[in-house]
PDB file of N, CA and C in Angstrom:
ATOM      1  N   UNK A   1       0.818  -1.199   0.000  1.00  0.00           N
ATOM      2  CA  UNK A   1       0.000   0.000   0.000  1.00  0.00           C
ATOM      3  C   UNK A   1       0.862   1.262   0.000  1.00  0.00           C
ATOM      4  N   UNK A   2       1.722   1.264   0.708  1.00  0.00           N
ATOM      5  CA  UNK A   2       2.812   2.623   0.601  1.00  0.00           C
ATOM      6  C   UNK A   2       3.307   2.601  -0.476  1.00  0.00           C
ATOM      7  N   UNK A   3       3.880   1.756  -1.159  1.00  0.00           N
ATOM      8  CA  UNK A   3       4.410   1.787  -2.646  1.00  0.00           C
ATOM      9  C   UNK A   3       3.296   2.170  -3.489  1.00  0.00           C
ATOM     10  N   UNK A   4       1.858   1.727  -3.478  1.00  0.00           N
ATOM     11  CA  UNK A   4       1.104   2.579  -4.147  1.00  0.00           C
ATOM     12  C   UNK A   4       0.782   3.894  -4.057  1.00  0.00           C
ATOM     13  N   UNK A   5       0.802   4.760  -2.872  1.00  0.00           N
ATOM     14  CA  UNK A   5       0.730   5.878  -2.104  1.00  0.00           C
ATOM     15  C   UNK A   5       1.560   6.613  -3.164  1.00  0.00           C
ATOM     16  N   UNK A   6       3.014   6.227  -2.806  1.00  0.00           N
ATOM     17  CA  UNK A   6       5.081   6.939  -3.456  1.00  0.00           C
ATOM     18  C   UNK A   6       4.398   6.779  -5.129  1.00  0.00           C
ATOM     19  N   UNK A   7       3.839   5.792  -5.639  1.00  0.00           N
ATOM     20  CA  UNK A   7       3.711   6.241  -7.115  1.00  0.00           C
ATOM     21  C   UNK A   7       3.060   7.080  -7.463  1.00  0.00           C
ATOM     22  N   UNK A   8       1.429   7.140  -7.056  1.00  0.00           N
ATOM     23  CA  UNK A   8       0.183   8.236  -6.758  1.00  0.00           C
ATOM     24  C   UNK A   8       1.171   9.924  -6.728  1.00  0.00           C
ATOM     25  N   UNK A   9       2.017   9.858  -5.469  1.00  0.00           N
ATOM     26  CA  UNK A   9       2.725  11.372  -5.224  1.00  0.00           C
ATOM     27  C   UNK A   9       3.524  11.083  -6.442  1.00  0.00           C
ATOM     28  N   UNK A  10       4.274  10.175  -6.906  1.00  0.00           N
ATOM     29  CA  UNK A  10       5.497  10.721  -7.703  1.00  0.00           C
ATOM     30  C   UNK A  10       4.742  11.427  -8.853  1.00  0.00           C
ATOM     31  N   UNK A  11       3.101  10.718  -9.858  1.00  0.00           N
ATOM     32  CA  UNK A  11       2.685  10.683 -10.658  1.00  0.00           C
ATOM     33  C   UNK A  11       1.730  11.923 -11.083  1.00  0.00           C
ATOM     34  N   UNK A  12       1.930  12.494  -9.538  1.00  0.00           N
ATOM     35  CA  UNK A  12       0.957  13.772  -9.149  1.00  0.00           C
ATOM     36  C   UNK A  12       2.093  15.172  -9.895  1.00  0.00           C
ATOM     37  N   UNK A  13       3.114  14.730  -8.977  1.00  0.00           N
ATOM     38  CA  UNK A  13       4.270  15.790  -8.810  1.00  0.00           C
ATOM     39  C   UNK A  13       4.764  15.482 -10.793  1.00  0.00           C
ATOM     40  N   UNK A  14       5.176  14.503 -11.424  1.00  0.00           N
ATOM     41  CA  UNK A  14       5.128  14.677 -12.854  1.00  0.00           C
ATOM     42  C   UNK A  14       4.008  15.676 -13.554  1.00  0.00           C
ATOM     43  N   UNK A  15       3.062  15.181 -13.276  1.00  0.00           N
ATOM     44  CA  UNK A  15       2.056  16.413 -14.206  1.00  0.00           C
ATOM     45  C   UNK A  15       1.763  17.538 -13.646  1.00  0.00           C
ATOM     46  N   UNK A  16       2.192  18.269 -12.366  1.00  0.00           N
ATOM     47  CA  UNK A  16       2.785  19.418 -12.004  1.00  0.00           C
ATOM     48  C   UNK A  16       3.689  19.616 -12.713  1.00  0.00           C
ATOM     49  N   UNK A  17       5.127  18.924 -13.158  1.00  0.00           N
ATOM     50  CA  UNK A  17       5.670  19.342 -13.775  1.00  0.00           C
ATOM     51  C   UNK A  17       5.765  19.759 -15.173  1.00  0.00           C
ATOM     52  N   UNK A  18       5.322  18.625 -15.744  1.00  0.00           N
ATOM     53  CA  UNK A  18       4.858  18.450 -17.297  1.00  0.00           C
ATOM     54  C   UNK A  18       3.946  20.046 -17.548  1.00  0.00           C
ATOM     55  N   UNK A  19       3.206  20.327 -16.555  1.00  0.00           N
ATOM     56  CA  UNK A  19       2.173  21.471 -16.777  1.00  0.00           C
ATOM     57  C   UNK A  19       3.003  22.376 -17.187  1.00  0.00           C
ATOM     58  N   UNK A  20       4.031  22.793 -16.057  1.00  0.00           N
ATOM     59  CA  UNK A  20       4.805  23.734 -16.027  1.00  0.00           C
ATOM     60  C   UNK A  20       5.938  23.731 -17.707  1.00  0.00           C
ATOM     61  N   UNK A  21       5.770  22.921 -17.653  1.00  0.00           N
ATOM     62  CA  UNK A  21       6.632  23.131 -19.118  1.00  0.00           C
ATOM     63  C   UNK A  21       6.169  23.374 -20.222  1.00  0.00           C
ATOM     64  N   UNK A  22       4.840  23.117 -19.856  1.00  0.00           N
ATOM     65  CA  UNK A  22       4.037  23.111 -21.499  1.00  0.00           C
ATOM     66  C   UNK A  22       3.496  24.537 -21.476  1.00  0.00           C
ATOM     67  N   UNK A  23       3.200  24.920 -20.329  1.00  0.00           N
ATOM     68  CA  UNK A  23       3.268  26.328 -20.462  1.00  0.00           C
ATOM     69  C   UNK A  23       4.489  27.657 -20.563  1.00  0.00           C
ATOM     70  N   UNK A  24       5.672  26.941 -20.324  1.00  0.00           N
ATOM     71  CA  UNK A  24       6.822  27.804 -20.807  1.00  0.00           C
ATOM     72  C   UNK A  24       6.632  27.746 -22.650  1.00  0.00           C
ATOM     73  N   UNK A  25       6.395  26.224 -22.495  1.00  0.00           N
ATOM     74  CA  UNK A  25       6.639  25.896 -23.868  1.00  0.00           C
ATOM     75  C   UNK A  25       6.152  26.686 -24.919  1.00  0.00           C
ATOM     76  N   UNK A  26       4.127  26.868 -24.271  1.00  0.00           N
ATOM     77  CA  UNK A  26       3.140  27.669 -25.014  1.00  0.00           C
ATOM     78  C   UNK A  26       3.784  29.287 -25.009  1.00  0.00           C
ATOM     79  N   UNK A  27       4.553  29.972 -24.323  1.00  0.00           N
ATOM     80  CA  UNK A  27       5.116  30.972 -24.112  1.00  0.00           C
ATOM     81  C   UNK A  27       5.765  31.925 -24.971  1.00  0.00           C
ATOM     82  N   UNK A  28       6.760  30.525 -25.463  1.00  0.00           N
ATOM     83  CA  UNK A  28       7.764  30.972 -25.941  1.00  0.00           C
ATOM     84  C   UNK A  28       7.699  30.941 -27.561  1.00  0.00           C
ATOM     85  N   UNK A  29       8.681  32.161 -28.299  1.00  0.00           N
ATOM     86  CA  UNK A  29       8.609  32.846 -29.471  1.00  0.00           C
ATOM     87  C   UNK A  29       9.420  31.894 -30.316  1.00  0.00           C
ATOM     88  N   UNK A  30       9.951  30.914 -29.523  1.00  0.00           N
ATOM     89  CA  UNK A  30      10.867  29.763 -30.373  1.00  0.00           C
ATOM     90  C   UNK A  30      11.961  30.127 -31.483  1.00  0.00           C
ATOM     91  N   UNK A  31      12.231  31.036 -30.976  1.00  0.00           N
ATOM     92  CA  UNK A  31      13.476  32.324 -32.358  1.00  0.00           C
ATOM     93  C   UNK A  31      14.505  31.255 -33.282  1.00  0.00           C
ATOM     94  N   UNK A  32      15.343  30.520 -32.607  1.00  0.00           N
ATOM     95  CA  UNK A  32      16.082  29.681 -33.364  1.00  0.00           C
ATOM     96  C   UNK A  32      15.178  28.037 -32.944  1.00  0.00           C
ATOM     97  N   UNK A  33      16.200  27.212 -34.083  1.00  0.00           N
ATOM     98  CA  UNK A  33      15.484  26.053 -33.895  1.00  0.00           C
ATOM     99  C   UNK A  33      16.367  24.972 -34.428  1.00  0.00           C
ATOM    100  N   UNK A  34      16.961  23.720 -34.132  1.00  0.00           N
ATOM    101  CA  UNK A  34      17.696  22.753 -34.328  1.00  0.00           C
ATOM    102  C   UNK A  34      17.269  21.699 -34.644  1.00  0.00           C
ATOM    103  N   UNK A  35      17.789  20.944 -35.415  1.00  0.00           N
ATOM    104  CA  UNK A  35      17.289  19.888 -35.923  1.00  0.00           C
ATOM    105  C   UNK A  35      17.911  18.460 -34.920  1.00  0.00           C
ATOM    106  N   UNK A  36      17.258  17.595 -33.961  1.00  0.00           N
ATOM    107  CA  UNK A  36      17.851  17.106 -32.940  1.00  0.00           C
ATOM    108  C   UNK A  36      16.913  15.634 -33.140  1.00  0.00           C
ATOM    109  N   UNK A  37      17.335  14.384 -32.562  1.00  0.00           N
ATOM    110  CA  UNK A  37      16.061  13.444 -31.939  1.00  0.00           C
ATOM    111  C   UNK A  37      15.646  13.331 -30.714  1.00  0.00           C
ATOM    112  N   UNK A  38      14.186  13.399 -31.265  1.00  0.00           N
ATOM    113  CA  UNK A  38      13.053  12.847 -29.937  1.00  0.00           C
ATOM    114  C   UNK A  38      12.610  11.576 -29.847  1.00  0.00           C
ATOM    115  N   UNK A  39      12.342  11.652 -28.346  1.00  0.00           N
ATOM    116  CA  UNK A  39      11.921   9.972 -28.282  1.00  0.00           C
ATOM    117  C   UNK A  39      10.434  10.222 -27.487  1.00  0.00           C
ATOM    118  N   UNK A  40       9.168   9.810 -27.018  1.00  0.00           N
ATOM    119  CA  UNK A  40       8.131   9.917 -26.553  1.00  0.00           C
ATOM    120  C   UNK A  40       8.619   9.309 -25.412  1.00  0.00           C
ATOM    121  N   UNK A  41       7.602   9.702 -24.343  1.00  0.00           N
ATOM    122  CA  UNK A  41       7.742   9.568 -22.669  1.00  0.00           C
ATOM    123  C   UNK A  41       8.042   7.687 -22.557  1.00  0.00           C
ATOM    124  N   UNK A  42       7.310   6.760 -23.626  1.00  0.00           N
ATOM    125  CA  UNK A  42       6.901   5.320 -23.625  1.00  0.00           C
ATOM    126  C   UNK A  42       8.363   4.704 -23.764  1.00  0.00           C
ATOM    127  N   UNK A  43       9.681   5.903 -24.361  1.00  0.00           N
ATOM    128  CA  UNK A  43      10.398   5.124 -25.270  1.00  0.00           C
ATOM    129  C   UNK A  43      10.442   4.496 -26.413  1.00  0.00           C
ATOM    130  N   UNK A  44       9.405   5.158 -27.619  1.00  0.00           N
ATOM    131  CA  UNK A  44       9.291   4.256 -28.292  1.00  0.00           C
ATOM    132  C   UNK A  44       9.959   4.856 -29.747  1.00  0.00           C
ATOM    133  N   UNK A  45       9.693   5.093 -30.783  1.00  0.00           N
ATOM    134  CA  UNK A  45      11.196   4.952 -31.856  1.00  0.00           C
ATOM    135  C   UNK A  45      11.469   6.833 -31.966  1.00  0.00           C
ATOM    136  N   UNK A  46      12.349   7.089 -32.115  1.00  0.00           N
ATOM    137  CA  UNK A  46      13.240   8.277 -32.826  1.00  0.00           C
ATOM    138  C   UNK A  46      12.867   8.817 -33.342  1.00  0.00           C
ATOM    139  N   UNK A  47      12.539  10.123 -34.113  1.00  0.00           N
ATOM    140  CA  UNK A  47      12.321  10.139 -34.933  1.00  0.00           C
ATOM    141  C   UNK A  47      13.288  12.066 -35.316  1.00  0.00           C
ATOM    142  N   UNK A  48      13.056  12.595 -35.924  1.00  0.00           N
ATOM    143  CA  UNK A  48      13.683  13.931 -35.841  1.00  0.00           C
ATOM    144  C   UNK A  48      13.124  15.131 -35.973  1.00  0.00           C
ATOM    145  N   UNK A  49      13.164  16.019 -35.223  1.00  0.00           N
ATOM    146  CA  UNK A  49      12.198  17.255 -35.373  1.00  0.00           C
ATOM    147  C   UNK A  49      13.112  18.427 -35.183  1.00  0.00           C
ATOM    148  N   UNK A  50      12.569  19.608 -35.602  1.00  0.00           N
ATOM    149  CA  UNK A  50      13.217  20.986 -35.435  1.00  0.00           C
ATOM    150  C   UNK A  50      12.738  21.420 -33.970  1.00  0.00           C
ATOM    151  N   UNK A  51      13.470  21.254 -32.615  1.00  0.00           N
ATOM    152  CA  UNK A  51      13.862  21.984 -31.504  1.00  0.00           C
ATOM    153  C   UNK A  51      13.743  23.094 -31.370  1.00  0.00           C
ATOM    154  N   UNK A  52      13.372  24.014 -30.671  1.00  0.00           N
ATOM    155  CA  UNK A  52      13.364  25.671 -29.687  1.00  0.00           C
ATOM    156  C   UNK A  52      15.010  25.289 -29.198  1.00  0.00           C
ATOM    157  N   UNK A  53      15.918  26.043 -29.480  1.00  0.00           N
ATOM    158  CA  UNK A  53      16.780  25.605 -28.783  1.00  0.00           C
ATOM    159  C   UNK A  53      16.941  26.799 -27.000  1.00  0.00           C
ATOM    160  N   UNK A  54      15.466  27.105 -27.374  1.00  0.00           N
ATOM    161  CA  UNK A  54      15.883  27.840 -25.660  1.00  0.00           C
ATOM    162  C   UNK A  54      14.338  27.209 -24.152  1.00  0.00           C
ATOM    163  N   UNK A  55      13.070  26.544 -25.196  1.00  0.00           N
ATOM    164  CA  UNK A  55      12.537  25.487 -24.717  1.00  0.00           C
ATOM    165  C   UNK A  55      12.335  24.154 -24.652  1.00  0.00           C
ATOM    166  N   UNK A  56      13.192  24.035 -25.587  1.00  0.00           N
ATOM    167  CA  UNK A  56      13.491  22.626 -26.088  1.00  0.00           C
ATOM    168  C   UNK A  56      12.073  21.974 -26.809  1.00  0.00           C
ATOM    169  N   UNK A  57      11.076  22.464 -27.107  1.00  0.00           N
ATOM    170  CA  UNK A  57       9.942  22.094 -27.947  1.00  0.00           C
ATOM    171  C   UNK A  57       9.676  21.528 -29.060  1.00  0.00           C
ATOM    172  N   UNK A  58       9.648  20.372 -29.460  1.00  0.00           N
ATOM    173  CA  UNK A  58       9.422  20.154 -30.843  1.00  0.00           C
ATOM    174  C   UNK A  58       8.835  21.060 -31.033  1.00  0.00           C
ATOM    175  N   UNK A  59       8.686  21.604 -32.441  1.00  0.00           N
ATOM    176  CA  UNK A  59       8.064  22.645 -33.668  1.00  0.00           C
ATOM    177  C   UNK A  59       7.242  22.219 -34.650  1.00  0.00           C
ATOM    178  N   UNK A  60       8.016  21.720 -35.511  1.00  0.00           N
ATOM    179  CA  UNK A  60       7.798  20.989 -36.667  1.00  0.00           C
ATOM    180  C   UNK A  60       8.883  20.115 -37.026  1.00  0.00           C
ATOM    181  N   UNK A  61       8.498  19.274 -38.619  1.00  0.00           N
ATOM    182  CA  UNK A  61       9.329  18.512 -39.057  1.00  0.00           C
ATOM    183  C   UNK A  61      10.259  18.999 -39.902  1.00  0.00           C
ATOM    184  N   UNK A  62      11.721  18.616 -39.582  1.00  0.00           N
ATOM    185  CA  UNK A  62      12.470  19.517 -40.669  1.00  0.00           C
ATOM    186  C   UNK A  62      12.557  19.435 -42.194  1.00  0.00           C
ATOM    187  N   UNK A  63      12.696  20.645 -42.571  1.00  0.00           N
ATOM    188  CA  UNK A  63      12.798  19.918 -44.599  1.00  0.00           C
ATOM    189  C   UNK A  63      13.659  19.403 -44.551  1.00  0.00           C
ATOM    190  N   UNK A  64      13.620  19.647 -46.022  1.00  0.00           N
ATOM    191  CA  UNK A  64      14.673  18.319 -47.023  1.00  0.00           C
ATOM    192  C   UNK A  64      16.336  18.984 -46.272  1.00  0.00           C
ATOM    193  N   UNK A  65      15.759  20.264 -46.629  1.00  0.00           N
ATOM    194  CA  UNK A  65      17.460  20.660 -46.727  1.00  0.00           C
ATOM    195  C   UNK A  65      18.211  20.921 -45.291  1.00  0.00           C
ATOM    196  N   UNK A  66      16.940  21.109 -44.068  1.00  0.00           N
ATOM    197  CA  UNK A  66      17.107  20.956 -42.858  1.00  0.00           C
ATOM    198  C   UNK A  66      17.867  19.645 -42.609  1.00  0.00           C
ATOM    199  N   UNK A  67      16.948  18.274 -43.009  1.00  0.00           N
ATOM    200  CA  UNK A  67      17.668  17.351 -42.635  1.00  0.00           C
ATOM    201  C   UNK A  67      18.776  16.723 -43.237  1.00  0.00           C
ATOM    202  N   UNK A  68      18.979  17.114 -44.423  1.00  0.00           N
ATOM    203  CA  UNK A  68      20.137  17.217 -45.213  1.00  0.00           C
ATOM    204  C   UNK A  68      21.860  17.652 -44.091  1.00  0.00           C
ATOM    205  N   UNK A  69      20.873  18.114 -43.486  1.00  0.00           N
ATOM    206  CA  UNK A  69      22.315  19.448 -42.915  1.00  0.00           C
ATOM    207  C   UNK A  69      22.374  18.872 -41.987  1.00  0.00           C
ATOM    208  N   UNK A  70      21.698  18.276 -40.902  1.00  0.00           N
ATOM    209  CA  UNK A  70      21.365  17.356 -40.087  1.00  0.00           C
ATOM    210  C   UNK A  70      22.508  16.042 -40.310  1.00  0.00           C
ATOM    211  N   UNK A  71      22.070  15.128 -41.219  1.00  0.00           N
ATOM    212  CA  UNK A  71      22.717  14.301 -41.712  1.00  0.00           C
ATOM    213  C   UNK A  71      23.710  14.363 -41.744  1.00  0.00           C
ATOM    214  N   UNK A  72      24.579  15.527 -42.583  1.00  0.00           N
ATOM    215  CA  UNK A  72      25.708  15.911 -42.685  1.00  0.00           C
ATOM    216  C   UNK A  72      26.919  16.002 -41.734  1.00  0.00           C
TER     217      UNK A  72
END
């Protein structure tokens, strides 16, 4: 029962956090942007997106010549 309790708080205190970021996230003017990989909270495959490099936000998907440069 206490181990269910410690997950309940840990799971509480994550989406306090998560909140807090998604609202910096919603915030911000995203000025520059990097082409980097993400992975989803599950772990599940890679994939590559253009970064906020000052919220760290996916954006969008990069072009050709984005990921070109990427690659490179």
């Amino acid at each position: 029962m206490e181990k269910q309790k410690t997950v309940r708080t840990l799971e509480s205190k994550k989406k306090e956090l998560q909140d807090q970021i998604e609202g910096i996230q919603k915030s911000c003017k995203h000025p520059e942007l990097k082409a980097n990989f993400i992975q989803n909270d599950k772990g599940g495959d890679k994939k590559v997106m253009m970064i906020c490099t000052e919220c760290e936000a996916a954006v969008r998907y990069p072009t050709s010549a984005e990921l070109k440069d990427f690659c490179s």
